[in-house]
N, C-alpha and C. Protein backbone atom coordinates (compact mmCIF):
# COMPACT_ATOMS: atom_id res chain seq x y z
N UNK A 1 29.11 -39.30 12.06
CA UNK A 1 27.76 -39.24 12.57
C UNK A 1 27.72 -38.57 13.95
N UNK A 2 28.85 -38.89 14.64
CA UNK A 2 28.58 -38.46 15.90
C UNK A 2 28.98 -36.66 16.44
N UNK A 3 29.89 -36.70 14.85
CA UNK A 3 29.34 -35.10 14.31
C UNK A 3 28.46 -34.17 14.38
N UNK A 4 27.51 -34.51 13.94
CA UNK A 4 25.78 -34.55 13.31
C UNK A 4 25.28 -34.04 14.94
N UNK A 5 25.26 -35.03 15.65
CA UNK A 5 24.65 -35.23 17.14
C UNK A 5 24.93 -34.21 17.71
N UNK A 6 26.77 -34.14 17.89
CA UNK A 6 27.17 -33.16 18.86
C UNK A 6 26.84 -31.50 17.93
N UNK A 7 26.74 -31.38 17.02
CA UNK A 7 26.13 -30.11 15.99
C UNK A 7 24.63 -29.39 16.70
N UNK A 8 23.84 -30.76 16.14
CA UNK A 8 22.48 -30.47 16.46
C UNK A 8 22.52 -30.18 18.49
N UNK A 9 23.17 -30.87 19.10
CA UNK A 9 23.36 -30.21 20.52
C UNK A 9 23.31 -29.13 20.50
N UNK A 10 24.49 -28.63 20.24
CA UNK A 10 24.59 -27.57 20.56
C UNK A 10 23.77 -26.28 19.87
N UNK A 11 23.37 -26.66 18.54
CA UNK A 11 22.48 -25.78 17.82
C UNK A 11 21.20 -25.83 18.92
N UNK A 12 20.92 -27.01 19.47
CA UNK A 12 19.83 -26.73 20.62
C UNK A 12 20.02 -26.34 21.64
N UNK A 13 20.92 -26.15 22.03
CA UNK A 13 21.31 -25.45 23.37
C UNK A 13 21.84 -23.90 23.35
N UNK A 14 22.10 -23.71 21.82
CA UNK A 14 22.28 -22.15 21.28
C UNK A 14 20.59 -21.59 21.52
N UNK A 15 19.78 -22.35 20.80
CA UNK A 15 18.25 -21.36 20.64
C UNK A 15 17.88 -21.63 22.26
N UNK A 16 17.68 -22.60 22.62
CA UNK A 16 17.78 -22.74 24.46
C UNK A 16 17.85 -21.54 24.92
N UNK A 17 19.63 -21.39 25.12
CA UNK A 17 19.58 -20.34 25.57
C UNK A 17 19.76 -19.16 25.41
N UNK A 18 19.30 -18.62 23.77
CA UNK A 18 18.74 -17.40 23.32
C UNK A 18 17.12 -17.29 23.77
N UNK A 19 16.45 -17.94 23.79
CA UNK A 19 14.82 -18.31 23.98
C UNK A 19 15.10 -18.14 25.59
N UNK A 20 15.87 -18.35 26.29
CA UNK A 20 16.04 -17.79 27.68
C UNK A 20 16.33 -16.57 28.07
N UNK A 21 17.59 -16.01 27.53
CA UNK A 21 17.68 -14.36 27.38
C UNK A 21 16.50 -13.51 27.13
N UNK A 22 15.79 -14.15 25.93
CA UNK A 22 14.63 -13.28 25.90
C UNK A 22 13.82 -13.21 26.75
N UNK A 23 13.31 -13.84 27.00
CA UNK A 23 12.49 -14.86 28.39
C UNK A 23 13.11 -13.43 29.40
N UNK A 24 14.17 -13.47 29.39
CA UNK A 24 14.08 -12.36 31.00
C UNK A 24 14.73 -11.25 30.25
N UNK A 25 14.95 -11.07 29.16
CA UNK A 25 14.65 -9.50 29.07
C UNK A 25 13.20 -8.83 29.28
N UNK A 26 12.02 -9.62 28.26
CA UNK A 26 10.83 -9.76 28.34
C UNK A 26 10.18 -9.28 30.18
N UNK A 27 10.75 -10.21 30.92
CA UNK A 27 10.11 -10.29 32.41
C UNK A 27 10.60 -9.05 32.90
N UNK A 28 11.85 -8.65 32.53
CA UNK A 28 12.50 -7.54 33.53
C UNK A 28 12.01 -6.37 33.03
N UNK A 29 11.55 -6.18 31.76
CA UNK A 29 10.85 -5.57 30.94
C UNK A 29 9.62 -4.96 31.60
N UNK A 30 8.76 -5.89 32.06
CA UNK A 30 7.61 -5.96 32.55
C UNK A 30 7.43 -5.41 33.96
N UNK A 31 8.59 -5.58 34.75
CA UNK A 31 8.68 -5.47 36.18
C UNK A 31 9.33 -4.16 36.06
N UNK A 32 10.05 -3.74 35.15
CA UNK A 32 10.62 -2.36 35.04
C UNK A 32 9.39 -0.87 35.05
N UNK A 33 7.95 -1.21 34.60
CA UNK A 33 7.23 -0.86 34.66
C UNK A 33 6.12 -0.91 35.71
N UNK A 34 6.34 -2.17 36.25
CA UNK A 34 5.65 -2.20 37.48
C UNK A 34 6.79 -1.82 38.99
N UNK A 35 7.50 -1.94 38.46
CA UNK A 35 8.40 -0.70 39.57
C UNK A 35 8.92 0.87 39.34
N UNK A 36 8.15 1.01 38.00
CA UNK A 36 8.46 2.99 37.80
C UNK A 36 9.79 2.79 37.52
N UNK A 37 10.40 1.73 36.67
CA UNK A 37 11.74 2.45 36.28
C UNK A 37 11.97 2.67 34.83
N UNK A 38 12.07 4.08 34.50
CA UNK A 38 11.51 4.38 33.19
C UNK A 38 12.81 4.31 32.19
N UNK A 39 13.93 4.50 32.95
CA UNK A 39 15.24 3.98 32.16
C UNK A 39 15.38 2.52 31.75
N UNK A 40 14.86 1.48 32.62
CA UNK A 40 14.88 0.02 32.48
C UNK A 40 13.88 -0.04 31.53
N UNK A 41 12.80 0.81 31.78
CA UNK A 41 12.11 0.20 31.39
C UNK A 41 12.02 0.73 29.37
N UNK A 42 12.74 1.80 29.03
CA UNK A 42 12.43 2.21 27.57
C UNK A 42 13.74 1.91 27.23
N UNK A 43 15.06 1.28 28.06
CA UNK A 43 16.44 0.91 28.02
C UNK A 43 16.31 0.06 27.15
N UNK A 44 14.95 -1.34 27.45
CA UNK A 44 14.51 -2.26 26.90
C UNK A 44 14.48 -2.02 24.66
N UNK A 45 14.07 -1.11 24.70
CA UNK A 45 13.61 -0.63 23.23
C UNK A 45 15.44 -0.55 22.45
N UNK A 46 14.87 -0.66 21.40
CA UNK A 46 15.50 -0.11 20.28
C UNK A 46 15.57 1.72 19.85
N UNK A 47 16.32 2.50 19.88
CA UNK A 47 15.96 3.88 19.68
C UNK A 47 14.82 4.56 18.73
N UNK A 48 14.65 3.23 17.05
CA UNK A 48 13.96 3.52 16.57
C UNK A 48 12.29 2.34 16.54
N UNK A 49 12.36 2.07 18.01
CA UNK A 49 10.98 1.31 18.30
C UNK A 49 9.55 1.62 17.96
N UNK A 50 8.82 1.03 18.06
CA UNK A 50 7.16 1.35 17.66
C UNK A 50 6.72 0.32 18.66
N UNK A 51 5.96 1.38 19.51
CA UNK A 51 4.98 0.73 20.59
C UNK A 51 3.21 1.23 20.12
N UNK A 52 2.25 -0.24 20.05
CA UNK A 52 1.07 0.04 18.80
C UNK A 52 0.36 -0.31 20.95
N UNK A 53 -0.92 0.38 21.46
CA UNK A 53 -1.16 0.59 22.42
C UNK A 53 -2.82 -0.16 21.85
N UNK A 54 -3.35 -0.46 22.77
CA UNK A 54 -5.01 -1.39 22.73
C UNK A 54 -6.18 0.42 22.08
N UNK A 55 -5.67 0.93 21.96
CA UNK A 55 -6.69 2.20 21.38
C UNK A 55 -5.87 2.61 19.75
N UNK A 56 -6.56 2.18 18.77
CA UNK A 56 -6.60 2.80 17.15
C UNK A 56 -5.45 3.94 17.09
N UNK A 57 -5.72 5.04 17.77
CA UNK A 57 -4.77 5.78 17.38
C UNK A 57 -3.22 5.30 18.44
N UNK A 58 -3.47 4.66 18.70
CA UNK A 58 -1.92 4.47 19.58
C UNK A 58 -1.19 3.86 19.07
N UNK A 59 -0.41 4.20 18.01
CA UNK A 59 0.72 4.03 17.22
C UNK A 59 2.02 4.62 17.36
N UNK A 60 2.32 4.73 18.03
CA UNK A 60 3.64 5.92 18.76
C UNK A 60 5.22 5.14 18.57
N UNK A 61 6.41 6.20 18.11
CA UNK A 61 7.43 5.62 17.87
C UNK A 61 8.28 6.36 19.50
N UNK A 62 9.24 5.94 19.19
CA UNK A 62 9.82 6.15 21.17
C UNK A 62 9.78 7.48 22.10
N UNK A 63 9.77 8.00 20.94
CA UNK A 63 9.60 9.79 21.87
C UNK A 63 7.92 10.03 22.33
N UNK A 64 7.16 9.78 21.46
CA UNK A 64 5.67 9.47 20.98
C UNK A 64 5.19 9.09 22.67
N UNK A 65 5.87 7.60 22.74
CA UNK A 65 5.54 6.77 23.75
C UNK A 65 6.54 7.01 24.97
N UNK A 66 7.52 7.86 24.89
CA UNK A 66 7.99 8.47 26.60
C UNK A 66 7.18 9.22 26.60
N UNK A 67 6.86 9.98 25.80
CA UNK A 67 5.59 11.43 26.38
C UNK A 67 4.38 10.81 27.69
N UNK A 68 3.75 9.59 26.41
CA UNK A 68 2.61 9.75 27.07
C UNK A 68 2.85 8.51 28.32
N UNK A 69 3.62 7.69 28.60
CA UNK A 69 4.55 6.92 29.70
C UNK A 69 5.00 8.36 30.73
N UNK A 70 5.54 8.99 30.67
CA UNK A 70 6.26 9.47 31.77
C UNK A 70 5.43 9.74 32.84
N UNK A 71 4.22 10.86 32.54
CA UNK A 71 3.34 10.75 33.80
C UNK A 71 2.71 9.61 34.93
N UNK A 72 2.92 8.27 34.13
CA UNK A 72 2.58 7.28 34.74
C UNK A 72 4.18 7.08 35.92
N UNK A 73 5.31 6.57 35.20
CA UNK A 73 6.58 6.42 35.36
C UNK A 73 6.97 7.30 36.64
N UNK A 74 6.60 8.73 36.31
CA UNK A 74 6.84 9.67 37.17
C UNK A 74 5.61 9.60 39.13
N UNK A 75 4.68 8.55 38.94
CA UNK A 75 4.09 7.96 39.82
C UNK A 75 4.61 7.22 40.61
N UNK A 76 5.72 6.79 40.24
CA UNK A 76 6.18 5.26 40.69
C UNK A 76 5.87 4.22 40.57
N UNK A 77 5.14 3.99 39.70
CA UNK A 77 4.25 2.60 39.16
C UNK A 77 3.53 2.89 37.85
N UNK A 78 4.14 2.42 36.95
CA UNK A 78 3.28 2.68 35.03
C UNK A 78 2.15 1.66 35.27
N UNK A 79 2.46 0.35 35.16
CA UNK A 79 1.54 -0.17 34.75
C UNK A 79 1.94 -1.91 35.39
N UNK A 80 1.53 -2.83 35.73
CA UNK A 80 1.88 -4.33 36.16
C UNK A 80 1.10 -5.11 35.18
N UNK A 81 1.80 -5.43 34.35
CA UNK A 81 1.54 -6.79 33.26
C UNK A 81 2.25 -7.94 33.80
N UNK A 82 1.43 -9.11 33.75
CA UNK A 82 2.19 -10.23 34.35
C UNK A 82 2.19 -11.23 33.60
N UNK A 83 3.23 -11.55 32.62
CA UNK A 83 3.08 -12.93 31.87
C UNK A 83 2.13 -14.36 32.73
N UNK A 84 1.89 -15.28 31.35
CA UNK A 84 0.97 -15.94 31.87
C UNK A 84 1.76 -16.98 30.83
N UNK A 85 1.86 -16.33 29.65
CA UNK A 85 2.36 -17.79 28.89
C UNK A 85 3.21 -16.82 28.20
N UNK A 86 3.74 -17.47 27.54
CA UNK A 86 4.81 -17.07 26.39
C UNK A 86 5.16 -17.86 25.27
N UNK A 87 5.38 -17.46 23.98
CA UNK A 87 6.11 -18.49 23.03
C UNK A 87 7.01 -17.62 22.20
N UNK A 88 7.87 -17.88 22.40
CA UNK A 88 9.20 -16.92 21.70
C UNK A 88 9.66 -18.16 20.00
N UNK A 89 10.10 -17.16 19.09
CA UNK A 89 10.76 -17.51 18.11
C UNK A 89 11.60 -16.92 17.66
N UNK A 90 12.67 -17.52 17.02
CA UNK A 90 14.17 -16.88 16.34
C UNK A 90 14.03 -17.32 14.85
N UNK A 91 14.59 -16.25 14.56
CA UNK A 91 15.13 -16.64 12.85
C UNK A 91 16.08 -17.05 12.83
N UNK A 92 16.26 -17.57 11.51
CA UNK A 92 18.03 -19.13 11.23
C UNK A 92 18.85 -18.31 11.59
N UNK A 93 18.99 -16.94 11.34
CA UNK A 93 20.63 -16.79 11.95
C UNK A 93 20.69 -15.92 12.96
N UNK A 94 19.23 -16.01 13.73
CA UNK A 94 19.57 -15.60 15.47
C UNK A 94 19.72 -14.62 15.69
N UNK A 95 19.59 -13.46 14.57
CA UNK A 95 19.64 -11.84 14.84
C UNK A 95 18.01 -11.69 15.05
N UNK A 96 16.94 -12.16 15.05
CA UNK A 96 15.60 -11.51 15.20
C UNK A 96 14.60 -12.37 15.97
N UNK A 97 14.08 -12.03 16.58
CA UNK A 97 13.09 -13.16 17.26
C UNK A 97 11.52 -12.14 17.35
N UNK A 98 10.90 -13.25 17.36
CA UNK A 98 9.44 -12.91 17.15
C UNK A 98 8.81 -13.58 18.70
N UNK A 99 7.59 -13.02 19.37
CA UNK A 99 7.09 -13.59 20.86
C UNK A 99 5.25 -12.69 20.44
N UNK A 100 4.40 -13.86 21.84
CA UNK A 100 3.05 -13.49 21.62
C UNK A 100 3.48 -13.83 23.42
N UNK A 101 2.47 -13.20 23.81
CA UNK A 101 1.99 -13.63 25.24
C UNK A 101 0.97 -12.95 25.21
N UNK A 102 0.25 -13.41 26.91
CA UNK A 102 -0.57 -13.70 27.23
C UNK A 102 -0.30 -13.58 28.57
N UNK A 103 -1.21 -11.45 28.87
CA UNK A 103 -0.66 -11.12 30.26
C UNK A 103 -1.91 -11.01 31.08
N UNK A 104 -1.85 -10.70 32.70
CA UNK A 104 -2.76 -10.71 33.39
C UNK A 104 -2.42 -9.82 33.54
N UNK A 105 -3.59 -8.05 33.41
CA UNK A 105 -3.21 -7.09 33.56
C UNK A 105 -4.89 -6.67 34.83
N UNK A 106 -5.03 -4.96 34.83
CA UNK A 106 -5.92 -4.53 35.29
C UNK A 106 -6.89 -4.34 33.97
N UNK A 107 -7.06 -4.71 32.96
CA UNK A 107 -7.59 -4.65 32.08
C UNK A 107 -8.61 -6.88 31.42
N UNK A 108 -7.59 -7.37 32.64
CA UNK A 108 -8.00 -8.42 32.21
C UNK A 108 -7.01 -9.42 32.04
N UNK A 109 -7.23 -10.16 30.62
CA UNK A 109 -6.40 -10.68 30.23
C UNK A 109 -5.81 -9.79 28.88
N UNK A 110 -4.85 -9.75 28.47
CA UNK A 110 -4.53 -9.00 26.99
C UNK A 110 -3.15 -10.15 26.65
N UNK A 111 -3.18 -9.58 25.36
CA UNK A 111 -2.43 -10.26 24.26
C UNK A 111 -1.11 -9.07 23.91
N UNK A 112 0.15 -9.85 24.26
CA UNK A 112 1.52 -8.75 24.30
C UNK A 112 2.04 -9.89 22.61
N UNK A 113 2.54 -8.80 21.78
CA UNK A 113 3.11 -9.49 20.49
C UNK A 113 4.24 -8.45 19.95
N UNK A 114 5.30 -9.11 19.95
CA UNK A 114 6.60 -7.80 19.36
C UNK A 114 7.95 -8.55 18.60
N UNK A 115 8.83 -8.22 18.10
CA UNK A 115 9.49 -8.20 17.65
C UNK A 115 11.31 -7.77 18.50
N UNK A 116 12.37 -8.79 18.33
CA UNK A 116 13.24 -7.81 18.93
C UNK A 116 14.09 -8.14 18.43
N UNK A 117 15.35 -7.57 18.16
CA UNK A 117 16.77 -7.79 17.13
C UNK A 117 17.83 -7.66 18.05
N UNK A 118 18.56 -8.20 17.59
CA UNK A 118 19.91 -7.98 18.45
C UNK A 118 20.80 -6.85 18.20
N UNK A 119 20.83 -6.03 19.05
CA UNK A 119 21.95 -4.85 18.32
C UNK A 119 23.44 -4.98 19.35
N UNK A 120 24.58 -5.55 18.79
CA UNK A 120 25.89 -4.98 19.55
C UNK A 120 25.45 -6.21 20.88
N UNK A 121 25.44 -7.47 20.22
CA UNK A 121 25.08 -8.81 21.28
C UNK A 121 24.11 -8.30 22.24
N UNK A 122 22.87 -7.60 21.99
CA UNK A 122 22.05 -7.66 22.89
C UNK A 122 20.74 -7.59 22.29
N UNK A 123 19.74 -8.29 23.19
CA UNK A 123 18.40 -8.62 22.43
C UNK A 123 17.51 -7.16 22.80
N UNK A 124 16.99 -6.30 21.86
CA UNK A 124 15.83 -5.03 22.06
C UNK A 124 14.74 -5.16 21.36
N UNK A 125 13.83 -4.49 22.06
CA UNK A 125 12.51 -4.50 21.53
C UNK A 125 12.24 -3.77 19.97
N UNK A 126 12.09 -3.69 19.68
CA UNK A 126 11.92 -3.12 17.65
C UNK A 126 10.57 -2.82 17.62
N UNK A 127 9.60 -3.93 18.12
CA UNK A 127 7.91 -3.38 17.83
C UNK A 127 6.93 -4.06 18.77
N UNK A 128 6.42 -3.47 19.55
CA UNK A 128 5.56 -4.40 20.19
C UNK A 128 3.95 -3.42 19.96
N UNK A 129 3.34 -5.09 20.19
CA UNK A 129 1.67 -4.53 20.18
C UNK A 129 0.68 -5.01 21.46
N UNK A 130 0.16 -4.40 21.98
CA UNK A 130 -0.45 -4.74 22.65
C UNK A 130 -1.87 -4.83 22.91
N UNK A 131 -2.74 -5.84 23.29
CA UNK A 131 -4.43 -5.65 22.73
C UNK A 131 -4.92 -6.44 24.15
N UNK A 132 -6.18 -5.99 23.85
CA UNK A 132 -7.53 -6.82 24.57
C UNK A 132 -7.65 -7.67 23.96
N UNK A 133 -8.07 -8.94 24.37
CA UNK A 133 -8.21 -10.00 24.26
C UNK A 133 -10.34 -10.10 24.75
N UNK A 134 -10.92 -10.37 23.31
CA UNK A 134 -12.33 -10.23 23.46
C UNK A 134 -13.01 -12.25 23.01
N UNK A 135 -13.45 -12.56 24.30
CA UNK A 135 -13.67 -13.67 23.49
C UNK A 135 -15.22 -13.34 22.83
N UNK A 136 -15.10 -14.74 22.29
CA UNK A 136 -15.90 -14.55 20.71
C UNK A 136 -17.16 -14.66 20.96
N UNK A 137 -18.21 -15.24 22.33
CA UNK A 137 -19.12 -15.23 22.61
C UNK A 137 -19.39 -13.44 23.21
N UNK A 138 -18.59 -12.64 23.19
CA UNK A 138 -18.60 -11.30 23.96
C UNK A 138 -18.54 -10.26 22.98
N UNK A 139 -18.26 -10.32 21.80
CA UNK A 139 -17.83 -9.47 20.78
C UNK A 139 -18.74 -8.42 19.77
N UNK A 140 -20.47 -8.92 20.18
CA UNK A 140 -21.67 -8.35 19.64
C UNK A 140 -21.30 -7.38 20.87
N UNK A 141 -21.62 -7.34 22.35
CA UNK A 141 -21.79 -6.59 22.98
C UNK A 141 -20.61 -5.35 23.26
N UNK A 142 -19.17 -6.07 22.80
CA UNK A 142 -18.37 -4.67 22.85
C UNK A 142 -17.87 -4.36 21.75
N UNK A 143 -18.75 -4.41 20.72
CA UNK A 143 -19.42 -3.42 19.57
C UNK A 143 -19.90 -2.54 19.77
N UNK A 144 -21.14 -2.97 20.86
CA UNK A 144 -22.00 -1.66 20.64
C UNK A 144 -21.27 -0.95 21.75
N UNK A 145 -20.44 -0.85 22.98
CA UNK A 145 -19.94 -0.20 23.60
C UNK A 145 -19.25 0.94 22.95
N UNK A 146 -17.88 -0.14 21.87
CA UNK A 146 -16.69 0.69 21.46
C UNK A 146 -17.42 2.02 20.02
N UNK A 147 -18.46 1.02 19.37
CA UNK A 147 -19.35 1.78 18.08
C UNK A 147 -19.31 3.45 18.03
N UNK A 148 -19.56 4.08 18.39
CA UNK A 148 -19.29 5.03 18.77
C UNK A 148 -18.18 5.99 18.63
N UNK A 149 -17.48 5.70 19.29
CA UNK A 149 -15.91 6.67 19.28
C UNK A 149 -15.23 5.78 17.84
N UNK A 150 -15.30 4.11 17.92
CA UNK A 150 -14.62 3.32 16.25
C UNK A 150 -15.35 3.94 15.30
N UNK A 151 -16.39 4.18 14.90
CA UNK A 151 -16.94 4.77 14.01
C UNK A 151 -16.48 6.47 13.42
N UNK A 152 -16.42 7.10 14.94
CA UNK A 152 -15.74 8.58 14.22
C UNK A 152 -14.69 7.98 14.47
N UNK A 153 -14.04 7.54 14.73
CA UNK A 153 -12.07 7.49 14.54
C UNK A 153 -11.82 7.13 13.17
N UNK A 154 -12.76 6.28 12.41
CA UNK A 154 -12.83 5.53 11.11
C UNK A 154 -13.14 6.64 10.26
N UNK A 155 -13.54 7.38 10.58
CA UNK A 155 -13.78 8.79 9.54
C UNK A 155 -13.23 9.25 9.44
N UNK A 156 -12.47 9.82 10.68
CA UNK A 156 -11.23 10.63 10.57
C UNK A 156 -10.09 9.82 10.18
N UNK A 157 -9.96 8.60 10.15
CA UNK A 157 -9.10 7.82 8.81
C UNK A 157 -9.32 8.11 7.26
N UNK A 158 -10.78 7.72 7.40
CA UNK A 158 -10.78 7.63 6.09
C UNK A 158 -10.43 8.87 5.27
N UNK A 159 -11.06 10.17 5.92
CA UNK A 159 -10.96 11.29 5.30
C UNK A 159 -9.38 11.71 4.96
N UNK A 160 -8.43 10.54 5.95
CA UNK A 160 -6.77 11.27 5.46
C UNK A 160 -6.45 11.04 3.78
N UNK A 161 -7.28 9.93 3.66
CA UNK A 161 -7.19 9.19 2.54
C UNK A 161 -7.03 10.09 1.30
């Protein structure tokens, strides 16, 4: 029994401190961008990553998303997202973890959600998404704002069809 105990320990002190690693890859992640460092900061990714951006067409895989990053990067300052909360998850055998947060940006509050795998004992980003966060009493009025440009972007979807 006392098997069992010392097992489950350490199985909790394994996700512990994998759920911590991420935790500050995630942060350094964040600060890599709010200090213009564009090696730290796309170092973070997987080579074959997908970064999905708060605008419809911003679906970009890593070359996609250095393009339109560098001019910022090349400022000395991309962008300052600041976690607020976090909830990280792992799969049973600890190669993949799943996370949502909840950042304080110049946009507000927004919603950060991605994916990251371990390649060669290290945790990388694989997919992240990033959005506005609209609460639900607000959502008639930035309709009729966004209506407009969502409506032709939706055409020019549909028509790929």
């Amino acid at each position: 029994m006392k098997y069992v105990y010392f097992l489950l320990l350490f199985v909790s002190a394994s996700v512990f401190s994998q759920k911590s690693d991420i935790d500050k890859i995630l942060n350094d992640w964040h600060k890599a961008a709010a200090d213009g460092n564009f090696n730290g900061y796309f170092g973070a990714f997987t080579s074959d990553a997908i970064f999905i951006g708060t605008e419809a067409a911003e679906n970009w895989n890593m070359e996609q998303f250095k393009a339109f990053s560098k001019p910022y990067f090349d400022k000395g300052k991309a962008w300052d997202f600041k976690p607020v909360e976090r909830h990280i998850y792992l799969s049973a055998d600890g190669k993949m973890a799943w996370f949502d947060e909840l950042l304080d940006t110049w946009m507000k509050i927004c919603r950060g959600s991605g994916v990251l795998v371990k390649e060669n004992d290290k945790w990388k980003i694989k997919h992240y998404v990033l959005s506005m966060t609209i609460p639900n009493d607000d959502v008639d009025g930035v309709i009729k704002i966004i209506s407009k440009n969502e409506d032709a972007y939706l055409e020019k979807l549909k028509q790929k069809k």
